[in-house]
N, C-alpha and C. Protein backbone atom coordinates (compact mmCIF):
# COMPACT_ATOMS: atom_id res chain seq x y z
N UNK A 1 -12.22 21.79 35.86
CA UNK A 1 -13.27 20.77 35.77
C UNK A 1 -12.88 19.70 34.75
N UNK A 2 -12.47 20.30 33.63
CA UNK A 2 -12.01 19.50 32.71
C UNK A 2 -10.95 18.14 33.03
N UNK A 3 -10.00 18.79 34.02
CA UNK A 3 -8.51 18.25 34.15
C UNK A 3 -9.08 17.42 35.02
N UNK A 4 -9.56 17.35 36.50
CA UNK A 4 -10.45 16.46 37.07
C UNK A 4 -11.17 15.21 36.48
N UNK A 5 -12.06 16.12 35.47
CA UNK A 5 -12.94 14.42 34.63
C UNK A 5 -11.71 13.74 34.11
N UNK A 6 -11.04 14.54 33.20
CA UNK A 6 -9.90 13.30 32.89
C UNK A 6 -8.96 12.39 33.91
N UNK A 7 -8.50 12.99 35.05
CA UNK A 7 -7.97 12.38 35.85
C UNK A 7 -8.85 11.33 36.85
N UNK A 8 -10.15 11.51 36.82
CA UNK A 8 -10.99 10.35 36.92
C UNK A 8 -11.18 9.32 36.11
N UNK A 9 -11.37 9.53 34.99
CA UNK A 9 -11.59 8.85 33.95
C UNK A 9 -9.78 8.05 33.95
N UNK A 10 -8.89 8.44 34.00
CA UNK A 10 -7.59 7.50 33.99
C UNK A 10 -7.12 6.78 35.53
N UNK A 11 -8.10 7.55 36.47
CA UNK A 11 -7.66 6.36 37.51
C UNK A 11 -9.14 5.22 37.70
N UNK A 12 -10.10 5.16 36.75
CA UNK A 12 -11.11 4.43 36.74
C UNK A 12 -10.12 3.34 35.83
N UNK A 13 -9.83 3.96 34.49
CA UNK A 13 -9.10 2.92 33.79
C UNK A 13 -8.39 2.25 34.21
N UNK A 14 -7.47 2.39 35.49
CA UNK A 14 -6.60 2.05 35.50
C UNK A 14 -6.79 0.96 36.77
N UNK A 15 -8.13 1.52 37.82
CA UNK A 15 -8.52 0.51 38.72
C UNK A 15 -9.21 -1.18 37.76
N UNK A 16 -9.86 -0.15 36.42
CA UNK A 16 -10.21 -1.75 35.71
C UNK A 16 -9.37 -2.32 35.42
N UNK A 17 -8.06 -2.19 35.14
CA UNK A 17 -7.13 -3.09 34.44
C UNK A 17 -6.66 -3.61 35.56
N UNK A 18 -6.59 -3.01 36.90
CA UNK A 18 -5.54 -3.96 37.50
C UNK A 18 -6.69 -4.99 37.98
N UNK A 19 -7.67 -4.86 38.08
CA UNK A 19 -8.86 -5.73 38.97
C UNK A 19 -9.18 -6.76 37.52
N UNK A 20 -9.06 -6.53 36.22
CA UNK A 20 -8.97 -7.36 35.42
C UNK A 20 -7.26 -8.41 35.46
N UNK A 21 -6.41 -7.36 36.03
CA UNK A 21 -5.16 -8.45 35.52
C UNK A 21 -5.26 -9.15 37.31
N UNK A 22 -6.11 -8.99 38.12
CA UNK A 22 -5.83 -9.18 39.61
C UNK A 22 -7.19 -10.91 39.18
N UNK A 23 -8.09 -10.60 38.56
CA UNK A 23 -9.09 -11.40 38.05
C UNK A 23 -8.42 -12.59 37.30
N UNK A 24 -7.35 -12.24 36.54
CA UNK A 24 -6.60 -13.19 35.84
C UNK A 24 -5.59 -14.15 36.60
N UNK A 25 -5.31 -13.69 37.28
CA UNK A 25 -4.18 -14.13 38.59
C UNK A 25 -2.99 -13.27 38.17
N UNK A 26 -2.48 -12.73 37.15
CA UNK A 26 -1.43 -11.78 36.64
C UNK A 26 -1.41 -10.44 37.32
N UNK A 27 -0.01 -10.38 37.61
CA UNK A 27 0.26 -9.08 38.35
C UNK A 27 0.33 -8.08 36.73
N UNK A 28 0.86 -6.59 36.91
CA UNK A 28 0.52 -5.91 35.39
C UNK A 28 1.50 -6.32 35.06
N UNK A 29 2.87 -6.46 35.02
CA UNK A 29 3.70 -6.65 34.47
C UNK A 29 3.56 -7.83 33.90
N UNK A 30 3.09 -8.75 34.69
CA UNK A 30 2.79 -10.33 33.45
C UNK A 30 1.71 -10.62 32.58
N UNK A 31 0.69 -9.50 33.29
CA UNK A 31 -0.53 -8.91 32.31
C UNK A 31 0.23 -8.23 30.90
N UNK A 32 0.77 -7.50 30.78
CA UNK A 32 1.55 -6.66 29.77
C UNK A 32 2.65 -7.94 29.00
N UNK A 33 3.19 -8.43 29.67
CA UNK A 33 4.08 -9.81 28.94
C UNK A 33 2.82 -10.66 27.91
N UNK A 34 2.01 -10.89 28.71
CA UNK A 34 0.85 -11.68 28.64
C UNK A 34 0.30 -11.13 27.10
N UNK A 35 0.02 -9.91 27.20
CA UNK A 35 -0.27 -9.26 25.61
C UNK A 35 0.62 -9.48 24.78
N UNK A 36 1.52 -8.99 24.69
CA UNK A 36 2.84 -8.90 24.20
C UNK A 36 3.11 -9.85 23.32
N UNK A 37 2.94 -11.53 24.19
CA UNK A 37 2.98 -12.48 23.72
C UNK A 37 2.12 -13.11 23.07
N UNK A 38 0.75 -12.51 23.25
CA UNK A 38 -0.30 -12.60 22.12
C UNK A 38 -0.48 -11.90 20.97
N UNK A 39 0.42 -10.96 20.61
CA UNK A 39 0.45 -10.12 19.50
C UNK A 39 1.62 -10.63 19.21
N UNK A 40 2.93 -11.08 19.26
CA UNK A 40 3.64 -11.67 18.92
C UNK A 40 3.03 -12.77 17.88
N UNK A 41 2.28 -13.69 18.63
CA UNK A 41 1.94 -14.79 18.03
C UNK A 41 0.89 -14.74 17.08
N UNK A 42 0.06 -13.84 17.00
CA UNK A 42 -1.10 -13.36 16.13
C UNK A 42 -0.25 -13.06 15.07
N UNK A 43 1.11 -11.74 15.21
CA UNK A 43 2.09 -11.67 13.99
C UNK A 43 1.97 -12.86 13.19
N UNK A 44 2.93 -13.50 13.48
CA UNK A 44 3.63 -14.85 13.15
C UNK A 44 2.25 -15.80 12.62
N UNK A 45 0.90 -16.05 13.34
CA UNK A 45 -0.32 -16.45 12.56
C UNK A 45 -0.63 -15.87 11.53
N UNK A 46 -1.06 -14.74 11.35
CA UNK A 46 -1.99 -13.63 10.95
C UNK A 46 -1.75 -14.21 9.47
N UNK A 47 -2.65 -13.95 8.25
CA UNK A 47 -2.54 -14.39 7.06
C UNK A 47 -3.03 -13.41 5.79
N UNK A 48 -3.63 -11.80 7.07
CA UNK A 48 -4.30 -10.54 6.44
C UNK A 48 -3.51 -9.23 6.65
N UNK A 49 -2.59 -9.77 7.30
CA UNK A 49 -1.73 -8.44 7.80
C UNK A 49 -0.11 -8.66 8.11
N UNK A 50 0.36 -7.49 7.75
CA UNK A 50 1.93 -7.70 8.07
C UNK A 50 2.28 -6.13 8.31
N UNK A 51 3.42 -6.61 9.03
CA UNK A 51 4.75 -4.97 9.31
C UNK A 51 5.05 -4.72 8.17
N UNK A 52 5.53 -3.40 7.55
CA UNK A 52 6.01 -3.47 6.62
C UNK A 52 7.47 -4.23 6.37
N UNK A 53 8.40 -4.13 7.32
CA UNK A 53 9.28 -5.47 7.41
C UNK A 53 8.96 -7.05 6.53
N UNK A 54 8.10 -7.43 6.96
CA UNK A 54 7.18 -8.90 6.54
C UNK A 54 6.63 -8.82 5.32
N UNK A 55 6.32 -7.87 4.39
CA UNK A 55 6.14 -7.62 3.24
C UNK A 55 7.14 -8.41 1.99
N UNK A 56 6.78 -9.36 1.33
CA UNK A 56 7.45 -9.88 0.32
C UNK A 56 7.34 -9.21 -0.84
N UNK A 57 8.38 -8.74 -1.25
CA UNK A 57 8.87 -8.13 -2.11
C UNK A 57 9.06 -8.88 -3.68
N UNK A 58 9.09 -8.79 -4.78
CA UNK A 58 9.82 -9.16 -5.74
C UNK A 58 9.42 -8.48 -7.50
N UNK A 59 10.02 -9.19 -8.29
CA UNK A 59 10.68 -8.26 -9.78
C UNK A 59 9.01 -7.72 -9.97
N UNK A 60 8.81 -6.99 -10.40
CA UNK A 60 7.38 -6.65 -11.61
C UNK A 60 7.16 -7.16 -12.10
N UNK A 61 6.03 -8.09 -12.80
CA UNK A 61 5.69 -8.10 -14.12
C UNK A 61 6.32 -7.89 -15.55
N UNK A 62 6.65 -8.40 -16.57
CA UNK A 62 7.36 -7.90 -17.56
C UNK A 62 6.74 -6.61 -18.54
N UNK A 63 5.02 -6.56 -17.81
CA UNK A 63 4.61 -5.63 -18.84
C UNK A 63 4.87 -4.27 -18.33
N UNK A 64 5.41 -3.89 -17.16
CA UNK A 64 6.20 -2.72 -16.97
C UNK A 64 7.92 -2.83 -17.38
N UNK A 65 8.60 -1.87 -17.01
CA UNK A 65 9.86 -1.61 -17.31
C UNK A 65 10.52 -2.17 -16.41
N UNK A 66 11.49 -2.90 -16.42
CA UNK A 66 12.35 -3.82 -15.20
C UNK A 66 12.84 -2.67 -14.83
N UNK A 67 13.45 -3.27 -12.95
CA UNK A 67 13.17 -1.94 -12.16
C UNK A 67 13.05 -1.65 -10.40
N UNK A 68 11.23 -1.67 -11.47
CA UNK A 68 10.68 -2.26 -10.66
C UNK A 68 10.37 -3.27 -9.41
N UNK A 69 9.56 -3.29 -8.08
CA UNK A 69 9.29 -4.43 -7.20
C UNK A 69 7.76 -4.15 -7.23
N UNK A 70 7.45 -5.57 -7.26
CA UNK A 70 6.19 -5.37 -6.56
C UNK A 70 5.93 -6.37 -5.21
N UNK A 71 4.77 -6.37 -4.48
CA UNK A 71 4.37 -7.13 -3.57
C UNK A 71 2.99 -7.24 -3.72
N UNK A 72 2.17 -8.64 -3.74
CA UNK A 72 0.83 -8.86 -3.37
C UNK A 72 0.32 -8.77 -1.99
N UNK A 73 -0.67 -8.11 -1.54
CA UNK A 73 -0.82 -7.96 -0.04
C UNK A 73 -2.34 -8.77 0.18
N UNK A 74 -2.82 -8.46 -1.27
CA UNK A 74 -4.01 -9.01 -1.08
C UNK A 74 -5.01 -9.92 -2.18
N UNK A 75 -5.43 -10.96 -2.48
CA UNK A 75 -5.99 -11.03 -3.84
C UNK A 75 -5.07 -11.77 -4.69
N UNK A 76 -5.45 -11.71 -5.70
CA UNK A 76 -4.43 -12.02 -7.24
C UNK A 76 -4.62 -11.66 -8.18
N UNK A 77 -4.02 -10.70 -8.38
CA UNK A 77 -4.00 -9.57 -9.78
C UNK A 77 -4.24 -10.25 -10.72
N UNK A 78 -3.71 -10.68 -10.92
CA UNK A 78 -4.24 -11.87 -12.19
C UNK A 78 -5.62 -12.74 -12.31
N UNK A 79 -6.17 -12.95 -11.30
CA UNK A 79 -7.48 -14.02 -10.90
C UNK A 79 -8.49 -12.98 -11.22
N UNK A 80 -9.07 -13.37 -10.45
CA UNK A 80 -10.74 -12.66 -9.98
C UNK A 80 -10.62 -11.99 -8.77
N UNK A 81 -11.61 -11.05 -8.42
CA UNK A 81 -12.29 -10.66 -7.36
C UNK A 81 -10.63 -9.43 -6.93
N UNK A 82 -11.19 -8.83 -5.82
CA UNK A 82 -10.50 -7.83 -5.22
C UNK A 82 -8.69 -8.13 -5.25
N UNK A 83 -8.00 -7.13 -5.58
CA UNK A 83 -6.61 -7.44 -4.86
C UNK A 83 -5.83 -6.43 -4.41
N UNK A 84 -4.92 -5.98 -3.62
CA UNK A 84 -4.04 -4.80 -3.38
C UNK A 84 -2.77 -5.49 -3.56
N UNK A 85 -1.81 -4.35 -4.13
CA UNK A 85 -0.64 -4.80 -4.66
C UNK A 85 0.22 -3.65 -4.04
N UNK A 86 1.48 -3.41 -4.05
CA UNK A 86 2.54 -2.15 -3.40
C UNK A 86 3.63 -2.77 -4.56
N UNK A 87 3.68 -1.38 -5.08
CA UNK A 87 4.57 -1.48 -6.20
C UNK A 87 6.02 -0.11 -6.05
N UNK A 88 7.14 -0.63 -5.83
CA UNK A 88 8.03 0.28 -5.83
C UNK A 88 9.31 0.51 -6.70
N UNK A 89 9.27 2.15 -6.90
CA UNK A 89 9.76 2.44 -8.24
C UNK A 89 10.78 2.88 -7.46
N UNK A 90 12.35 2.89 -8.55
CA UNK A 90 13.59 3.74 -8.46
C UNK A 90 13.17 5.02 -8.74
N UNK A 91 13.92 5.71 -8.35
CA UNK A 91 14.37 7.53 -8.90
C UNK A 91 14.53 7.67 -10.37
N UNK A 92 13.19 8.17 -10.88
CA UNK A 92 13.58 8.47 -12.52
C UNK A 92 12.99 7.03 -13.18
N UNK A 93 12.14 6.03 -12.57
CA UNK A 93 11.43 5.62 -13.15
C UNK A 93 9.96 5.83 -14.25
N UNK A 94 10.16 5.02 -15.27
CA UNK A 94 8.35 5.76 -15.80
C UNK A 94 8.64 4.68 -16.47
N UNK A 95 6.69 4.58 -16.31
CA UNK A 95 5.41 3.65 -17.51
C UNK A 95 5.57 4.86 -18.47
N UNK A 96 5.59 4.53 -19.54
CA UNK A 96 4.98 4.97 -20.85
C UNK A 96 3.38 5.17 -20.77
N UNK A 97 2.80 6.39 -21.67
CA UNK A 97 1.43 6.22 -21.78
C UNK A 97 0.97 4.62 -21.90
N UNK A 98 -0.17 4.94 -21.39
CA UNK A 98 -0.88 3.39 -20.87
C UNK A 98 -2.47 3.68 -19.92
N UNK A 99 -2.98 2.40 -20.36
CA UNK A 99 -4.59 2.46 -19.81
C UNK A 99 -4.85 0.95 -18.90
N UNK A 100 -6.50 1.22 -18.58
CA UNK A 100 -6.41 -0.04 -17.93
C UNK A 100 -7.87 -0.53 -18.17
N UNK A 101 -8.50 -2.11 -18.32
CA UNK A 101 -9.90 -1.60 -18.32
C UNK A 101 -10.54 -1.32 -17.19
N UNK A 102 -9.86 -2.10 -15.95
CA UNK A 102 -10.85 -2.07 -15.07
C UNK A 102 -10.62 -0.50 -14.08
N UNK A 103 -11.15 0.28 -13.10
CA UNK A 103 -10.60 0.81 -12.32
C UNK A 103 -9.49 0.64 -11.10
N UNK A 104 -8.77 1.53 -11.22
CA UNK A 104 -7.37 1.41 -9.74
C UNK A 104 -7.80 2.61 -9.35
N UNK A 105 -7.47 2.01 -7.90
CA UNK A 105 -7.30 3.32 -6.55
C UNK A 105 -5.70 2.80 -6.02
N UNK A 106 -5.22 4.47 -6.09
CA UNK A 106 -3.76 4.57 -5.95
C UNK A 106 -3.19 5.18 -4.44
N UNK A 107 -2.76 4.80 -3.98
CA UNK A 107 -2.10 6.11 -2.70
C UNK A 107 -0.44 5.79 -2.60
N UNK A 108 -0.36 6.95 -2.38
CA UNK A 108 1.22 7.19 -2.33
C UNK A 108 1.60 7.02 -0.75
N UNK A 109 2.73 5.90 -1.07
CA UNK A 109 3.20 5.65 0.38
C UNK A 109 4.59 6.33 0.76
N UNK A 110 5.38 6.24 -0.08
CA UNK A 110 6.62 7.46 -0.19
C UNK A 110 6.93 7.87 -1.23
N UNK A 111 7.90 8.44 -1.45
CA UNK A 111 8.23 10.03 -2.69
C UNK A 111 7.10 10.65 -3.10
N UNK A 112 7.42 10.77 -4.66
CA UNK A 112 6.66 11.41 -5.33
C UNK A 112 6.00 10.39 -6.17
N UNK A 113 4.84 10.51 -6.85
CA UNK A 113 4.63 9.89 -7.78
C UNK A 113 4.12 10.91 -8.62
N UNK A 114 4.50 11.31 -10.10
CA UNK A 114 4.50 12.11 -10.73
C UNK A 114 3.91 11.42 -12.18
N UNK A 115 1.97 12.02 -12.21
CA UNK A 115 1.35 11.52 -12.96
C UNK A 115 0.83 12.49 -14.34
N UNK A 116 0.77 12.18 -15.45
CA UNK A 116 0.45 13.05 -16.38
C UNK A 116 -0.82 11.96 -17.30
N UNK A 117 -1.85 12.93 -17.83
CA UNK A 117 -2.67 12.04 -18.81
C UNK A 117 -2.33 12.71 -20.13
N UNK A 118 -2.72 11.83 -20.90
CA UNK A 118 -3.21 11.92 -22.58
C UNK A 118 -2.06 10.71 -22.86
N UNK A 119 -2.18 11.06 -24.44
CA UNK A 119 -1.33 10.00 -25.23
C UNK A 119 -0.42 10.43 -25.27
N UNK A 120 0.41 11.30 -25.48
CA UNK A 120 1.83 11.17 -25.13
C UNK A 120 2.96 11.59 -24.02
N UNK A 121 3.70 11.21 -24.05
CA UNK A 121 4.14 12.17 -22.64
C UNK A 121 4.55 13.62 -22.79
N UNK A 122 4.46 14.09 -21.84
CA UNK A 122 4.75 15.71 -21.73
C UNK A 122 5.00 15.98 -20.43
N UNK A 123 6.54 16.37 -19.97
CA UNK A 123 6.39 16.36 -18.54
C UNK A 123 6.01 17.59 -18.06
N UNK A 124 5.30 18.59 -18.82
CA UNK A 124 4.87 20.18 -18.53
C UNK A 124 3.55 19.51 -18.11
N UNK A 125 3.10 18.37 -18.02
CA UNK A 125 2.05 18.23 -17.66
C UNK A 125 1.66 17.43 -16.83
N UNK A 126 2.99 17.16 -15.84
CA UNK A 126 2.01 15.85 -14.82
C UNK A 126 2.46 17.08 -13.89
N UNK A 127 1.44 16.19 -12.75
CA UNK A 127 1.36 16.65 -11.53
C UNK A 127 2.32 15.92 -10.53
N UNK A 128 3.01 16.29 -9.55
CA UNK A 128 3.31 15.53 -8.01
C UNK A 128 2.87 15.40 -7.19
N UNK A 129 2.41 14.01 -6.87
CA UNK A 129 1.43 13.37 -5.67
C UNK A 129 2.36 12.82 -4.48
N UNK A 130 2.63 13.57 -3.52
CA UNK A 130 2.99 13.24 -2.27
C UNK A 130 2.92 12.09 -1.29
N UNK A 131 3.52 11.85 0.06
CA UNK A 131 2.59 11.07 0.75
C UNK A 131 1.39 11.23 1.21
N UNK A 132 0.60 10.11 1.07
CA UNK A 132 -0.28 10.39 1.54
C UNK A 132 -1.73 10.83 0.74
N UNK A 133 -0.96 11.10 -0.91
CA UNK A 133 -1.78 11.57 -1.72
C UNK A 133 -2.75 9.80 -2.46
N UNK A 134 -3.95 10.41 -2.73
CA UNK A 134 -4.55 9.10 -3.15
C UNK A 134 -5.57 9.77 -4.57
N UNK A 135 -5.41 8.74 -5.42
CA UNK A 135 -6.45 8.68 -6.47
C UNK A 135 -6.60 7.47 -7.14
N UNK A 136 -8.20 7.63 -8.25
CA UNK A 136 -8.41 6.32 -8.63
C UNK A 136 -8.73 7.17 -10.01
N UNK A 137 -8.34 6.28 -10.94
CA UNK A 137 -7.74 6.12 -12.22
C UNK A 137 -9.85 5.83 -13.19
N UNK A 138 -10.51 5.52 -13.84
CA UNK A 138 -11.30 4.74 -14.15
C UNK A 138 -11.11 3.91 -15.13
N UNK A 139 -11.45 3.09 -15.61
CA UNK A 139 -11.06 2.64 -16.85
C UNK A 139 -11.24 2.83 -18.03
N UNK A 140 -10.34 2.74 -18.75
CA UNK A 140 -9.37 3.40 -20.06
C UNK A 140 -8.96 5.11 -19.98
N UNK A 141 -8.99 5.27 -18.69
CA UNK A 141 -7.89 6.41 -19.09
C UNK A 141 -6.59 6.99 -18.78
N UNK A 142 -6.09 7.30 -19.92
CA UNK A 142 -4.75 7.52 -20.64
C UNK A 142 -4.03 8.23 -19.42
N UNK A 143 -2.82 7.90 -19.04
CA UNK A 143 -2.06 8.40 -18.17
C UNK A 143 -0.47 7.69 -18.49
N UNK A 144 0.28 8.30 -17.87
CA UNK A 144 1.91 7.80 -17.72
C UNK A 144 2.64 8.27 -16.41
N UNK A 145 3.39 7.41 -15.88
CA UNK A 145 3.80 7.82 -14.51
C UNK A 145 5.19 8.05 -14.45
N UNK A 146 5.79 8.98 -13.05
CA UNK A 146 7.35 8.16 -13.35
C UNK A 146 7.50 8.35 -11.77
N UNK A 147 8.66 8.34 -10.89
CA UNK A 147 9.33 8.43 -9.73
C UNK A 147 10.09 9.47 -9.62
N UNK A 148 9.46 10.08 -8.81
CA UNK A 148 10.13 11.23 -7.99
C UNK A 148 11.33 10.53 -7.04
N UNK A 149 12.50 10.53 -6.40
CA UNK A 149 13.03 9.33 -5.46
C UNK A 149 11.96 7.96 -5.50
N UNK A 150 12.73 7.42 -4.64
CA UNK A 150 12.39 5.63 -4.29
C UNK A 150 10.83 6.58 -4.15
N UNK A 151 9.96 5.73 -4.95
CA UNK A 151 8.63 5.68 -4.53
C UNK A 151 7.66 4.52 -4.86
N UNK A 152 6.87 4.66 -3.27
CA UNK A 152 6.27 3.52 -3.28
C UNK A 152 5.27 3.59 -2.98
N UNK A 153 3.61 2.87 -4.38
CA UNK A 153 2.22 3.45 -4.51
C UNK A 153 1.97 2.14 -3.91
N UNK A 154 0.80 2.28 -3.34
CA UNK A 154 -0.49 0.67 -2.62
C UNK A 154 -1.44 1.15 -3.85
N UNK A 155 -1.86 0.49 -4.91
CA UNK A 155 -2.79 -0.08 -6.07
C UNK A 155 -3.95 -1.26 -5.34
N UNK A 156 -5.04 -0.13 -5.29
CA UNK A 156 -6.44 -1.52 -5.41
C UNK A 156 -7.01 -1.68 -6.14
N UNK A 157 -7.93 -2.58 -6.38
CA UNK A 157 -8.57 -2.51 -7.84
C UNK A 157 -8.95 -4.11 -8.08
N UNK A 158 -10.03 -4.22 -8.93
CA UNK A 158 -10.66 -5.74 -9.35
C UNK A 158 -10.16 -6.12 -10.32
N UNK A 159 -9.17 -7.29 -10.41
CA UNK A 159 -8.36 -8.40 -10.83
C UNK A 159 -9.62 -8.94 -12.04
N UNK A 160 -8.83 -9.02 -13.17
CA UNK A 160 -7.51 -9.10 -13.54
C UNK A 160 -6.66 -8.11 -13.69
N UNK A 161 -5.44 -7.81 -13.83
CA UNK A 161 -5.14 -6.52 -13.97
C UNK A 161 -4.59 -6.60 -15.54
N UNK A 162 -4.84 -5.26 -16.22
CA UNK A 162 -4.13 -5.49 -17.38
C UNK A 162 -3.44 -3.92 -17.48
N UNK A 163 -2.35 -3.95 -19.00
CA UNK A 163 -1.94 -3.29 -19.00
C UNK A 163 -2.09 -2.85 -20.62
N UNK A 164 -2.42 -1.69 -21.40
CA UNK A 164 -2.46 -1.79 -22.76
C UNK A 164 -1.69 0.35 -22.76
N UNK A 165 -0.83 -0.60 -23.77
CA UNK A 165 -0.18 0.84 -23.96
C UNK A 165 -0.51 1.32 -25.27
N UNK A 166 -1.05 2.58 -24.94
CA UNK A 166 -1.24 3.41 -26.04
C UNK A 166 -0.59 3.46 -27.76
N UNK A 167 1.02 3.10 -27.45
CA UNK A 167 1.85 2.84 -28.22
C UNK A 167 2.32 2.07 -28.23
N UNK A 168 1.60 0.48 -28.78
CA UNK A 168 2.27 -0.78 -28.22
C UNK A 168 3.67 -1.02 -28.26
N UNK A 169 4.57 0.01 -29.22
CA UNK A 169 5.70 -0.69 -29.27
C UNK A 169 6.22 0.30 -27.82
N UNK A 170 5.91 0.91 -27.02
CA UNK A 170 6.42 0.89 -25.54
C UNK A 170 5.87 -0.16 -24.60
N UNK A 171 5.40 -0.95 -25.04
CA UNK A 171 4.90 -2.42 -24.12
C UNK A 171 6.51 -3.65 -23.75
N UNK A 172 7.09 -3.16 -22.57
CA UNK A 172 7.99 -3.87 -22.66
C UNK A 172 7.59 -5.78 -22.62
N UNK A 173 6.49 -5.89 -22.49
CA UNK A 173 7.37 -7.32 -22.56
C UNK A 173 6.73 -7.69 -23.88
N UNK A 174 6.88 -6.78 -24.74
CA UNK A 174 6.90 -7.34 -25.95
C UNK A 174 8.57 -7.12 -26.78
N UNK A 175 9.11 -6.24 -25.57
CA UNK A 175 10.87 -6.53 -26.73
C UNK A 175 11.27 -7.12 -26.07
N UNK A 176 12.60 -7.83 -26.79
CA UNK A 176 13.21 -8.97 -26.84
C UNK A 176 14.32 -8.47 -27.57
C-alpha cells in the first residue's frame, strides 16, 4: 500500500511538471536548462549568499595572531547591528586567554576547535569541538582557543566585535 501511494504520488509529480513545462512551451530538457540558467544567474546576482568557492577570504585582524584568514559573510564586525564572519585557523594555532563584551555563537565547520576557559591556559582543560559542533560564548567570559588541523569556525554575534585579553601583553597587535 505504501509503495503504491508513493508511486502515485511521483507519477502525479511528474504529470505536473511536464504539463507545467508543456504550459511554458519548453520540452523538460529546456525546462531543466531553463532552471539551470536561472540559478546560474541568481549565483552571479545574489548579494546574501555564496558557494563556499565564492567566499572572500583574507589576513585577520591584528588583534589575533597572524595566521590566520578571515571572511565577512555578513554585517560589519566593526559597525553596528548583526554580522557573521568564518574565520580559519592553521594546525596548532591559538588565541591566548581572552574575552568579549558582547555575545558569539560559534559552529565548527572543519577540524577541531579546541576550547578551554579561565585565565590561563591549561591544555588538561579544553575540550574538542568537532564538525558540526556549535556554541555561544556570553559576554566576558574567559576562554582560549587553538586548532586541531586546518580549522574553520562561522562566528555570529552583534558588532562591534572586540577583543580584550586577559593578559594584555598577549594582545598581539600591541607588539611591534
Amino acid at each position: 500500500m505504501k509503495k503504491t501511494l508513493i508511486t502515485v504520488l511521483m507519477l502525479a509529480l511528474g504529470v505536473y511538471a511536464g504539463a507545467q513545462a508543456a504550459k511554458s512551451g519548453k520540452s523538460d530538457g529546456a525546462a531543466k536548462k531553463s532552471e539551470a540558467a536561472k540559478g546560474k544567474a541568481a549565483k552571479v546576482e545574489a548579494k546574501n549568499a555564496w558557494m563556499p568557492n565564492d567566499i572572500q577570504w583574507g589576513p585577520a585582524p591584528p588583534v589575533v595572531p597572524a595566521g590566520a584568514q578571515m571572511a565577512v559573510l555578513e554585517g560589519n564586525p566593526m559597525g553596528t547591528g548583526e554580522y557573521t564572519i568564518r574565520f580559519k585557523m592553521p594546525n596548532g594555532y591559538k588565541v591566548m586567554p581572552h574575552w568579549h563584551p558582547k555575545r558569539e555563537a560559534v559552529t565548527v565547520l572543519s577540524g577541531t576547535l579546541k576550547v578551554g576557559m579561565g585565565d590561563k591556559w591549561d591544555d588538561s582543560k579544553m575540550a574538542g569541538f568537532g564538525v558540526g559542533s556549535f556554541a555561544y560564548l556570553d559576554p566576558s567570559m574567559h576562554h582560549y582557543v587553538s586548532a586541531s588541523g586546518e580549522t574553520v569556525i562561522q562566528i555570529h554575534g552583534q558588532a562591534p566585535v572586540a577583543f580584550h585579553y586577559v593578559n594584555p601583553a598577549d594582545d598581539p597587535s600591541k607588539k611591534k
